[in-house]
C-alpha atoms as a PDB file:
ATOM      1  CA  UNK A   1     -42.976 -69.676 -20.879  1.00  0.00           C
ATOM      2  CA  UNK A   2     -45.210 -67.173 -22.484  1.00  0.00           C
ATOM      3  CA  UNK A   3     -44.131 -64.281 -24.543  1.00  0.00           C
ATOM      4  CA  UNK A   4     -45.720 -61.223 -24.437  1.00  0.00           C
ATOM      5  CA  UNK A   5     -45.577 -58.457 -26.949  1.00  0.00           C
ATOM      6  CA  UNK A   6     -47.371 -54.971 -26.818  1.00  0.00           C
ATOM      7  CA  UNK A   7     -48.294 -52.836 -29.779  1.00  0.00           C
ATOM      8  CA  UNK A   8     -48.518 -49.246 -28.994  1.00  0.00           C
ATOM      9  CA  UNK A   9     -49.874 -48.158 -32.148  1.00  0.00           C
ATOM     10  CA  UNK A  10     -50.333 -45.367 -34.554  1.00  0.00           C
ATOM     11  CA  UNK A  11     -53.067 -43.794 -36.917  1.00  0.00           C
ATOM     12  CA  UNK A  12     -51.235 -41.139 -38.696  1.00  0.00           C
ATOM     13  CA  UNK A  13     -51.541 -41.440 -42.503  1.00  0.00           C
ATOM     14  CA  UNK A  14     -48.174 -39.724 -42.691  1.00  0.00           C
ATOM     15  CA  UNK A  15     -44.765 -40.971 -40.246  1.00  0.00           C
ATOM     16  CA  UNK A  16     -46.641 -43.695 -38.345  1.00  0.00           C
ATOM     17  CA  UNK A  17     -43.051 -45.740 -37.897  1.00  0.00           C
ATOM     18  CA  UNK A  18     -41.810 -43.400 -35.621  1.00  0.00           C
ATOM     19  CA  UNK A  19     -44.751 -43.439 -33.513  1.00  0.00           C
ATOM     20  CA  UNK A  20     -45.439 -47.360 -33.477  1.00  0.00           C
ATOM     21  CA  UNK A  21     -42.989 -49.309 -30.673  1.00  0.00           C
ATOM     22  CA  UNK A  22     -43.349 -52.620 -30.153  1.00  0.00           C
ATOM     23  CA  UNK A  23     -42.035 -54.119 -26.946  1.00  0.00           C
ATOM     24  CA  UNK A  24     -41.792 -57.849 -26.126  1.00  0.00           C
ATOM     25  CA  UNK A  25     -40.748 -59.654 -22.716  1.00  0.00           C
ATOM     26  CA  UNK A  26     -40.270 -63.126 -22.180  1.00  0.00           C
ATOM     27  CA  UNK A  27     -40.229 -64.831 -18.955  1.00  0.00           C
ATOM     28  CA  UNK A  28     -40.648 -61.155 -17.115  1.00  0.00           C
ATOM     29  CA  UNK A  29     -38.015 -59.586 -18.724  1.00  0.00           C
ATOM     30  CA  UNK A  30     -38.375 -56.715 -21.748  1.00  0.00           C
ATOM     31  CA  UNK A  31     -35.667 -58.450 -24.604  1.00  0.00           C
ATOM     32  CA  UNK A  32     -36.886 -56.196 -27.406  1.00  0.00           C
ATOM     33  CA  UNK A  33     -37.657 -52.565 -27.387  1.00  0.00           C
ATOM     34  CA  UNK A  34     -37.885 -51.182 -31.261  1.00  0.00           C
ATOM     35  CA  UNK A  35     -39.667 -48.887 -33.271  1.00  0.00           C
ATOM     36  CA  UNK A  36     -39.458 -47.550 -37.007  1.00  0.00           C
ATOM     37  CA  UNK A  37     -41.819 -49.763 -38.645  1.00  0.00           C
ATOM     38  CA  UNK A  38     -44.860 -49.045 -40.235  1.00  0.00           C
ATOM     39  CA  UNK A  39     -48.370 -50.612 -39.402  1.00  0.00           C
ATOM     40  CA  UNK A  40     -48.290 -53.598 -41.610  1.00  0.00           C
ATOM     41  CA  UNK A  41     -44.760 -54.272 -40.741  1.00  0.00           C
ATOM     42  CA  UNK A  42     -44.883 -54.419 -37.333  1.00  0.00           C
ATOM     43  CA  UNK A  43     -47.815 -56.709 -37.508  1.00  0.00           C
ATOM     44  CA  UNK A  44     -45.781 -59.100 -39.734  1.00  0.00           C
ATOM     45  CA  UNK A  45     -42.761 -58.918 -37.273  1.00  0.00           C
ATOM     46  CA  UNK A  46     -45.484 -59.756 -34.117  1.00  0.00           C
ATOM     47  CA  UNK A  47     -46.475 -62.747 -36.641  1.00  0.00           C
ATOM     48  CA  UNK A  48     -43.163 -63.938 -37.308  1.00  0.00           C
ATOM     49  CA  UNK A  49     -42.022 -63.640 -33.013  1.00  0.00           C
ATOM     50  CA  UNK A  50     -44.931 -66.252 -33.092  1.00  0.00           C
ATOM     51  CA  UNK A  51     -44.344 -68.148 -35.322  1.00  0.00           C
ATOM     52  CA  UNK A  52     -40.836 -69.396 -33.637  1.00  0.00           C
ATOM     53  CA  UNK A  53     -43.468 -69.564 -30.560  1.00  0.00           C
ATOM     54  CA  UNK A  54     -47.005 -69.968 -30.595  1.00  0.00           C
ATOM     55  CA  UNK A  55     -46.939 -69.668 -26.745  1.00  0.00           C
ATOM     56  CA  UNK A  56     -47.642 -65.597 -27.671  1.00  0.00           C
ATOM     57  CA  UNK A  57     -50.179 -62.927 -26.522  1.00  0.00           C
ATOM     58  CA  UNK A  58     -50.279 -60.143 -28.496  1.00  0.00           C
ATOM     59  CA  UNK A  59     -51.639 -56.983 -26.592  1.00  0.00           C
ATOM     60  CA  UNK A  60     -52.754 -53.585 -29.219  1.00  0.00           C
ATOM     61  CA  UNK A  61     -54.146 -50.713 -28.067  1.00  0.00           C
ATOM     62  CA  UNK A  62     -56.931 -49.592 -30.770  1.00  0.00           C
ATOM     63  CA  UNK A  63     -60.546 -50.634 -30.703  1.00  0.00           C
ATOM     64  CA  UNK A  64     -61.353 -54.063 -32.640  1.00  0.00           C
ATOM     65  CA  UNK A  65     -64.409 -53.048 -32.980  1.00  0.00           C
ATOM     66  CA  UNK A  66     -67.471 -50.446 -32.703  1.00  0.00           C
ATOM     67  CA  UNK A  67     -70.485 -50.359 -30.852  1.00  0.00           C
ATOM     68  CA  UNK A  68     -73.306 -52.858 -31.808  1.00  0.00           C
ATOM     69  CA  UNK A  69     -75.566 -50.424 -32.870  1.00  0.00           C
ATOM     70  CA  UNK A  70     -73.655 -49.336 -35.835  1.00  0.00           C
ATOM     71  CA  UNK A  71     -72.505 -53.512 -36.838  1.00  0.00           C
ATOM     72  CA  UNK A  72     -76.160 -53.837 -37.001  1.00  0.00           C
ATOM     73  CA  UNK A  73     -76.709 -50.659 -38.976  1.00  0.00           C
ATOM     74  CA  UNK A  74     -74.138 -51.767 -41.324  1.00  0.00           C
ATOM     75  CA  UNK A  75     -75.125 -55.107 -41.779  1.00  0.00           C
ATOM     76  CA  UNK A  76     -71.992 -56.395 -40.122  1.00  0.00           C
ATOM     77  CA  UNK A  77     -72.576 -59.334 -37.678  1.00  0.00           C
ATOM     78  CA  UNK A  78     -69.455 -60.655 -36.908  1.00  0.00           C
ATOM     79  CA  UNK A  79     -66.195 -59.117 -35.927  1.00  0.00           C
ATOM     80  CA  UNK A  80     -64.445 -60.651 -39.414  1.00  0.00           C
ATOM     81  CA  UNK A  81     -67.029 -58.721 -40.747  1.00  0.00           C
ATOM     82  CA  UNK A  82     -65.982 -55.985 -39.252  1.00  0.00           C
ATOM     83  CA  UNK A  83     -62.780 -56.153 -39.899  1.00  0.00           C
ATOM     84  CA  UNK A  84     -62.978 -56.450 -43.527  1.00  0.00           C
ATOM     85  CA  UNK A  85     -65.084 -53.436 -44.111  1.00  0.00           C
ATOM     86  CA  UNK A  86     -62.306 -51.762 -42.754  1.00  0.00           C
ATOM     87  CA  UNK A  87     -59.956 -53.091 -45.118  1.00  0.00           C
ATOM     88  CA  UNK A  88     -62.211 -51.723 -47.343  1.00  0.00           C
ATOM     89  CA  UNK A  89     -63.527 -48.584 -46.328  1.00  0.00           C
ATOM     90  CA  UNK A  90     -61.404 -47.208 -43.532  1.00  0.00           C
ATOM     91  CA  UNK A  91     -60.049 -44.647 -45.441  1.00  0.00           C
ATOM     92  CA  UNK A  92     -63.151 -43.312 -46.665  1.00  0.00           C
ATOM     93  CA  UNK A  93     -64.370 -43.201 -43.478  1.00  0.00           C
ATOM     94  CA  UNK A  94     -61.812 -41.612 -41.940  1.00  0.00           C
ATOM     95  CA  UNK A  95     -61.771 -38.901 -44.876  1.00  0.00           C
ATOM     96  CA  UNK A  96     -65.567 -37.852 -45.157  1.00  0.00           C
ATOM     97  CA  UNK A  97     -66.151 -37.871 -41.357  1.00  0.00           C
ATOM     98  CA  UNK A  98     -69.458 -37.821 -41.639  1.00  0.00           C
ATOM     99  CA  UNK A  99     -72.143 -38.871 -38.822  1.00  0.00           C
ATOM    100  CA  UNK A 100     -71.455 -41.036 -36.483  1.00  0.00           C
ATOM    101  CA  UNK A 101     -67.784 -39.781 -36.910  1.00  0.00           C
ATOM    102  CA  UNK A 102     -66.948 -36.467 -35.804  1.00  0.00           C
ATOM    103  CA  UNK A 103     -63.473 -34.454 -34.399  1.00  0.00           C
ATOM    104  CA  UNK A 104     -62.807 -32.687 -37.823  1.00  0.00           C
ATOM    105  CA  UNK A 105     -62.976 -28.452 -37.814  1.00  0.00           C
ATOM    106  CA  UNK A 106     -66.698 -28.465 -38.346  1.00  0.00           C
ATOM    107  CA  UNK A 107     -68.469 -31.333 -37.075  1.00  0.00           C
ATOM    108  CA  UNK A 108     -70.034 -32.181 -34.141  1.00  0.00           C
ATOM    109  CA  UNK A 109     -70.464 -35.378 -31.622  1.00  0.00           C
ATOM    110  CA  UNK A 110     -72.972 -37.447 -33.441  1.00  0.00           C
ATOM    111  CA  UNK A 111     -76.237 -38.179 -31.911  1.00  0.00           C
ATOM    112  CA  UNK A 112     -77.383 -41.479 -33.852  1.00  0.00           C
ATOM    113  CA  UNK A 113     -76.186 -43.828 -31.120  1.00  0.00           C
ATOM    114  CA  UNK A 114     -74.367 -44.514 -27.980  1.00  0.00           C
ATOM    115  CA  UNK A 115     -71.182 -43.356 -28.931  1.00  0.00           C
ATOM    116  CA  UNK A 116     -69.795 -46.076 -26.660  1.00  0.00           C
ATOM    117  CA  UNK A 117     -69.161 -49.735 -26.614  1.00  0.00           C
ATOM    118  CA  UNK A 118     -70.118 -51.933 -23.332  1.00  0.00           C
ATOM    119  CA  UNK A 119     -66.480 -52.534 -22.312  1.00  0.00           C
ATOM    120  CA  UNK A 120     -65.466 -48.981 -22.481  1.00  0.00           C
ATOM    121  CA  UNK A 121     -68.429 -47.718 -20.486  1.00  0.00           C
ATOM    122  CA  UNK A 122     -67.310 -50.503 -17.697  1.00  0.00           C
ATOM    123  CA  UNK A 123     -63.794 -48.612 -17.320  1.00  0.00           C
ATOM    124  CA  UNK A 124     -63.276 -46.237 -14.721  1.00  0.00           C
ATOM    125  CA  UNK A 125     -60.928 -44.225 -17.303  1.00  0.00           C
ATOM    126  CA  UNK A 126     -62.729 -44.154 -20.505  1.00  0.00           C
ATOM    127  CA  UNK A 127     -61.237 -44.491 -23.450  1.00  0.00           C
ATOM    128  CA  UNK A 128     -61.853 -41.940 -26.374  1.00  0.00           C
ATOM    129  CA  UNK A 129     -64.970 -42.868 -28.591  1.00  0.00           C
ATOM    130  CA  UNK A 130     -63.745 -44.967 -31.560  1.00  0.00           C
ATOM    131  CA  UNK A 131     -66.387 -42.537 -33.995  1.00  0.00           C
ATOM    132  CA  UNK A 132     -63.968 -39.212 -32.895  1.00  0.00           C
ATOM    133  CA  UNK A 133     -61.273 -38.693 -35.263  1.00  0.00           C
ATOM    134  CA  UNK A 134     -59.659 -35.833 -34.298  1.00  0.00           C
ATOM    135  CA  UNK A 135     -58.995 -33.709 -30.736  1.00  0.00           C
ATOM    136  CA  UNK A 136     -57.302 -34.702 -27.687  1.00  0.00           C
ATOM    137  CA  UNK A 137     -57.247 -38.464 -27.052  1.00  0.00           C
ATOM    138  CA  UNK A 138     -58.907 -39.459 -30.146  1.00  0.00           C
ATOM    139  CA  UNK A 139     -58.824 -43.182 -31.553  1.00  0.00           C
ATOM    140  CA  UNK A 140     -60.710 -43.483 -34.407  1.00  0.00           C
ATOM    141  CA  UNK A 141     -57.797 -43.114 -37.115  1.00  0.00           C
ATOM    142  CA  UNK A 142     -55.598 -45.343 -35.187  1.00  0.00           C
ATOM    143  CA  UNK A 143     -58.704 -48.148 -34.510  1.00  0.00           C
ATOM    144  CA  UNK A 144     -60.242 -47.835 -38.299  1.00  0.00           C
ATOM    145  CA  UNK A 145     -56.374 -48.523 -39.569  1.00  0.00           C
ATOM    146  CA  UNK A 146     -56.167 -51.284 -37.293  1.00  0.00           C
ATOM    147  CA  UNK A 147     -58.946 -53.299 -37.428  1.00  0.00           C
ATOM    148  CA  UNK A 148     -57.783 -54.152 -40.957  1.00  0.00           C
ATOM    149  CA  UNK A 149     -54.823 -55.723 -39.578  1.00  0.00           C
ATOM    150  CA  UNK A 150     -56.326 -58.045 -37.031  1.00  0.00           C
ATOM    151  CA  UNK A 151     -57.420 -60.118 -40.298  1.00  0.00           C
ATOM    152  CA  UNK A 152     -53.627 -60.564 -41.130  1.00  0.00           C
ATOM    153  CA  UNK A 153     -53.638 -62.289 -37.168  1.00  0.00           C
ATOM    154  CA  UNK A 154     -56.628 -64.249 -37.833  1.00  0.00           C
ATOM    155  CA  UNK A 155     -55.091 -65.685 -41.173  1.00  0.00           C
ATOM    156  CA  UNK A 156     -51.903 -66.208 -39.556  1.00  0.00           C
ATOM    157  CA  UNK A 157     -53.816 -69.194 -36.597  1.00  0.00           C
ATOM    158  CA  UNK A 158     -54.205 -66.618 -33.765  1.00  0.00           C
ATOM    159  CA  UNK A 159     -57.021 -65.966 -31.560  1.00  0.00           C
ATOM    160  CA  UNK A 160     -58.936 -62.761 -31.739  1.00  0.00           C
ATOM    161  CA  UNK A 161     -60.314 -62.761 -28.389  1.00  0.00           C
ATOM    162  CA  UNK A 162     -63.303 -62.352 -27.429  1.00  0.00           C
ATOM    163  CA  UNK A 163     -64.500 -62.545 -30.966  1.00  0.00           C
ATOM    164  CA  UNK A 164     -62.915 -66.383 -31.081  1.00  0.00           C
ATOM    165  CA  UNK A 165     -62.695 -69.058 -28.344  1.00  0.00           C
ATOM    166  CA  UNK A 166     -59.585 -68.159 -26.242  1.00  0.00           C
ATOM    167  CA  UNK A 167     -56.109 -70.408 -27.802  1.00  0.00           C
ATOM    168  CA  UNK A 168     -52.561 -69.704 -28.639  1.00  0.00           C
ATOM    169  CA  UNK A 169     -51.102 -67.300 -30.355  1.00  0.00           C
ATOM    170  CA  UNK A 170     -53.851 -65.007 -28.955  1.00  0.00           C
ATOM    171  CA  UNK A 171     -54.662 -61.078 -29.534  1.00  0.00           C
ATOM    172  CA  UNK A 172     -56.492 -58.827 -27.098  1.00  0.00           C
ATOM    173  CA  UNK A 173     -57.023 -55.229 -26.939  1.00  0.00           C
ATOM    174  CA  UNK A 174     -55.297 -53.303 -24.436  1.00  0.00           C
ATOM    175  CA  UNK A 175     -55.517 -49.571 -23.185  1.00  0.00           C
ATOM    176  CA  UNK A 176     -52.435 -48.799 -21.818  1.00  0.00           C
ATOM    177  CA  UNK A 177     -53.902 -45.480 -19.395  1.00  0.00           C
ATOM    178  CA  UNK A 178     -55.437 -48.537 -17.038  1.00  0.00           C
ATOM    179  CA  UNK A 179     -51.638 -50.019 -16.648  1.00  0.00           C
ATOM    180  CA  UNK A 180     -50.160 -46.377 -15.511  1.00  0.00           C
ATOM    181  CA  UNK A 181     -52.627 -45.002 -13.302  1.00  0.00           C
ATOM    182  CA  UNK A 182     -51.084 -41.342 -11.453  1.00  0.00           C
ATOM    183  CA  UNK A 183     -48.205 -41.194 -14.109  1.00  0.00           C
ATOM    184  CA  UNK A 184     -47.712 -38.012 -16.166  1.00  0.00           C
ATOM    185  CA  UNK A 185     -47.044 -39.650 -19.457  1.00  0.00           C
ATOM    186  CA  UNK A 186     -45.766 -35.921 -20.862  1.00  0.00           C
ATOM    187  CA  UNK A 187     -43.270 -35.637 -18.407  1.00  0.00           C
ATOM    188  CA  UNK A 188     -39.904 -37.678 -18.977  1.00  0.00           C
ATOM    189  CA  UNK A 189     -39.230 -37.680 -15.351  1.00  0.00           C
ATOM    190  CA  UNK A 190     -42.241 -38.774 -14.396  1.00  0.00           C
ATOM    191  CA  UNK A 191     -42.249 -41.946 -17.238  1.00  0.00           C
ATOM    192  CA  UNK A 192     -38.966 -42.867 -15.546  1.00  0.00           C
ATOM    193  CA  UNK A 193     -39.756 -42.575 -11.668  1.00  0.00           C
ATOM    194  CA  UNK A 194     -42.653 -44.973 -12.577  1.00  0.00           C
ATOM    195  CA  UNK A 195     -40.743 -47.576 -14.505  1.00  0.00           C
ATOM    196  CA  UNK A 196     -37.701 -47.431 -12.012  1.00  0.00           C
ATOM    197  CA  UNK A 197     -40.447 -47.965  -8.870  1.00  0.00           C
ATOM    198  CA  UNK A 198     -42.573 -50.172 -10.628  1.00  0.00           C
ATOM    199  CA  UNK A 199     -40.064 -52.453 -12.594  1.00  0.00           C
ATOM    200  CA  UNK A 200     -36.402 -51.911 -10.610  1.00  0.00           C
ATOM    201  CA  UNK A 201     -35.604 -55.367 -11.902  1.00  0.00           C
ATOM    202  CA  UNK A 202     -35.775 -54.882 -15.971  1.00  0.00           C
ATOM    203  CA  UNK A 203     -32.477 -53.952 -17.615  1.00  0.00           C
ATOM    204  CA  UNK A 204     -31.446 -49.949 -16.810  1.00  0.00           C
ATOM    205  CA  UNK A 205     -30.328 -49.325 -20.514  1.00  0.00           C
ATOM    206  CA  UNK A 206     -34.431 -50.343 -21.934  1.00  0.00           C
ATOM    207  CA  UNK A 207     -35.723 -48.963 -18.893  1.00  0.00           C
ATOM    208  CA  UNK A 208     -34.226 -45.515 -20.031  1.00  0.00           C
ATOM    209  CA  UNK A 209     -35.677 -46.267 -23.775  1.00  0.00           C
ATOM    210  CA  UNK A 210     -38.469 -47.040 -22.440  1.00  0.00           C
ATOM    211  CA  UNK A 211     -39.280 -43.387 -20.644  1.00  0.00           C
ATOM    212  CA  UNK A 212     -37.622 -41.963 -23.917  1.00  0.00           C
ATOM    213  CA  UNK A 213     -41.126 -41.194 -25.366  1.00  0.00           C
ATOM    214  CA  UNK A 214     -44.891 -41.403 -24.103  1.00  0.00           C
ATOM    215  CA  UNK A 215     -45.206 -44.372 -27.237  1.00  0.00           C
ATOM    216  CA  UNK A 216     -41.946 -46.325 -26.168  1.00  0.00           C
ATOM    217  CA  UNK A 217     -43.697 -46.033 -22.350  1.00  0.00           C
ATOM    218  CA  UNK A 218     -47.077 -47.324 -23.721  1.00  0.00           C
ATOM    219  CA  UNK A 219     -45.371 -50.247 -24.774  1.00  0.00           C
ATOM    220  CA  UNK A 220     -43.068 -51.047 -22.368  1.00  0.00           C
ATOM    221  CA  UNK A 221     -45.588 -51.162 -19.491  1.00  0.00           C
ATOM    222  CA  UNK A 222     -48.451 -52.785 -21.035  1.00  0.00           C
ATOM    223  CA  UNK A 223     -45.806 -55.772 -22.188  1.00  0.00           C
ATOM    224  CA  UNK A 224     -44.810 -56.161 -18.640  1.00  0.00           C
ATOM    225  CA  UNK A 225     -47.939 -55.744 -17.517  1.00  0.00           C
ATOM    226  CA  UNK A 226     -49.279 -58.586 -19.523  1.00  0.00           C
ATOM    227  CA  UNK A 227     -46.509 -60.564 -18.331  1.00  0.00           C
ATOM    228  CA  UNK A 228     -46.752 -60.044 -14.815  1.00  0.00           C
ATOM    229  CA  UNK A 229     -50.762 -60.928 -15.286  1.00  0.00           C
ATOM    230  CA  UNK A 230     -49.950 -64.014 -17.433  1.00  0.00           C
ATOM    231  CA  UNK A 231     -51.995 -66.052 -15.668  1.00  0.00           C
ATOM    232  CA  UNK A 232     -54.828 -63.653 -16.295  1.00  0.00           C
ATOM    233  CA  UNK A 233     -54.561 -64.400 -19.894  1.00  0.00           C
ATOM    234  CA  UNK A 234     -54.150 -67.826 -20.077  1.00  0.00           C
ATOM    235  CA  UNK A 235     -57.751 -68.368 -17.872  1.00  0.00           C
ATOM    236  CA  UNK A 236     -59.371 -65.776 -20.483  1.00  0.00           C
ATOM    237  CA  UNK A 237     -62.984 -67.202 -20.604  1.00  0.00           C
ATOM    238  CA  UNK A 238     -64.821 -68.407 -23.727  1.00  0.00           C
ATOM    239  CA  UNK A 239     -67.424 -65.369 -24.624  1.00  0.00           C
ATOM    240  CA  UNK A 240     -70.655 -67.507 -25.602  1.00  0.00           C
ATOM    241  CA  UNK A 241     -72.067 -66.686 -29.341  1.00  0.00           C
ATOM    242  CA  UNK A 242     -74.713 -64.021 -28.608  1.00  0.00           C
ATOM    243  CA  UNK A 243     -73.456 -62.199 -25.839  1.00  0.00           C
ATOM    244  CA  UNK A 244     -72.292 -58.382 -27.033  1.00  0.00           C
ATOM    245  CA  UNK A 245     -68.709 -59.072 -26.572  1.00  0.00           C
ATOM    246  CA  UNK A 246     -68.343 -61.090 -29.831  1.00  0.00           C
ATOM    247  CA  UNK A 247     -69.774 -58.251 -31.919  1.00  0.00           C
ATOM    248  CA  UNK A 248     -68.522 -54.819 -29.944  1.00  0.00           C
ATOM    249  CA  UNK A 249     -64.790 -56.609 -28.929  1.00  0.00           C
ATOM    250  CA  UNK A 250     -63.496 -56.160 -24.702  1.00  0.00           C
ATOM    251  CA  UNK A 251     -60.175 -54.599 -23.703  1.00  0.00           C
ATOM    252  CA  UNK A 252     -58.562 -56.673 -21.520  1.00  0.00           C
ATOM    253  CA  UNK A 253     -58.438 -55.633 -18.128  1.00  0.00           C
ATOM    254  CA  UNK A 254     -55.931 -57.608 -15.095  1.00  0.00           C
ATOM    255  CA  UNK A 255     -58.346 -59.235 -12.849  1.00  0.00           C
ATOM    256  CA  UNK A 256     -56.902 -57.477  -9.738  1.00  0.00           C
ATOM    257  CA  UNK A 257     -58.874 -54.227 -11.150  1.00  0.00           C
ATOM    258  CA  UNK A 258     -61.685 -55.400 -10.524  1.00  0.00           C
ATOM    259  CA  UNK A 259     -60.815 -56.342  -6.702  1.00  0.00           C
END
């Protein structure tokens, strides 16, 4: 059997653990529900669950990467690349907000490119532009402090997909809005309605930590969402060198959303 965990993550510089939950089911059903770890910690707890079983998809929900327009302006051409630039210079970034970046008191949506990659264009709900750093919905802090991490997977054996063949353990990006569709995540009763329709069978004691917070909710039902769609993720294709995907990253979508 596979097991699945979900990442909903955090950008905050300050109190991140509270905010990062990290939710993992095996065999359909949620075992762990947990928060109150910071970024890198978390990531070393998803890499230890593996390790005791490399049968493991690992679902976060930040952009792995940015549009291919600004890798090429950067002279990045992979998504390792990528990736350690961030290690790098996220911070920076993040604190000068200059051009493309914008969402600080001051600034304005930058004009130098398409502020979108391929894969979020294709989604019905679009995601928040990985260049805005600040306002309702925005990304960028969260994605630029992530991307670092996905090196820390890529050391550890796992598959970045679709920047690496598909293989186990694997990593995808997820957006966990496409999993929910109708709920209002601010309202408690409305997170629990959902999860008791939706999932009646999971335990009654995580179901109610799940709806505890918008985060824990995140987590829960993109796990079990993953789960339910294993089979999704185990036929992920290979992404041939060249095609946009292996530069701009895809977030993984269940194959019945397209239908």
């Amino acid at each position: 059997m596979t097991q699945v965990i979900a990442i909903d993550w955090s950008g905050r510089k300050k109190g991140a653990a509270e905010a990062i939950w990290l939710a993992r089911v095996v065999d359909g059903k949620i075992i762990d529900l947990e928060n109150g770890r910071d970024r890198q910690a978390v990531i070393d707890k998803a890499i230890e669950l593996a390790g005791r079983d490399l049968d493991t998809v690992v679902g976060l929900d930040f952009a792995f990467a940015f549009p291919a327009w600004y890798s090429k302006r950067r002279g990045w051409t992979s998504g390792r690349a990528v990736w350690e630039a961030m290690r790098e210079h996220a911070d920076v970034l993040i604190e000068a907000c200059e051009p493309p970046f914008w969402g600080r008191p001051g600034t304005k949506a930058q004009q130098l490119g398409d502020p979108y990659r391929e894969t979020e264009k294709a989604l019905a709900t679009r995601p928040k532009s990985v260049f805005q750093i600040g306002g309702a919905g925005a990304v960028d802090t969260g994605s630029l402090r992530g991307m670092r991490h996905l090196l820390d997977f890529s050391d550890a054996g796992f598959a970045i997909w679709p920047f690496d063949d598909p293989g186990w353990p694997l990593v995808v990006e997820i957006y966990p809005r496409l999993f929910a569709n109708g709920v209002v995540k601010s309202r408690h009763r409305s997170r629990r309605d959902y999860l008791a329709t939706r999932f009646p069978d999971q335990p009654e004691p995580l179901r109610e930590r799940a709806a505890g917070s918008e985060d824990s909710f995140d987590a829960t039902v993109s796990a079990l969402t993953m789960s339910r769609h294993i089979g999704d993720l185990e036929a992920l294709p290979r992404v041939e060198s060249g095609d946009g995907r292996r530069i701009e990253g895809a977030i993984w979508t269940p194959m019945e959303a397209f239908g």
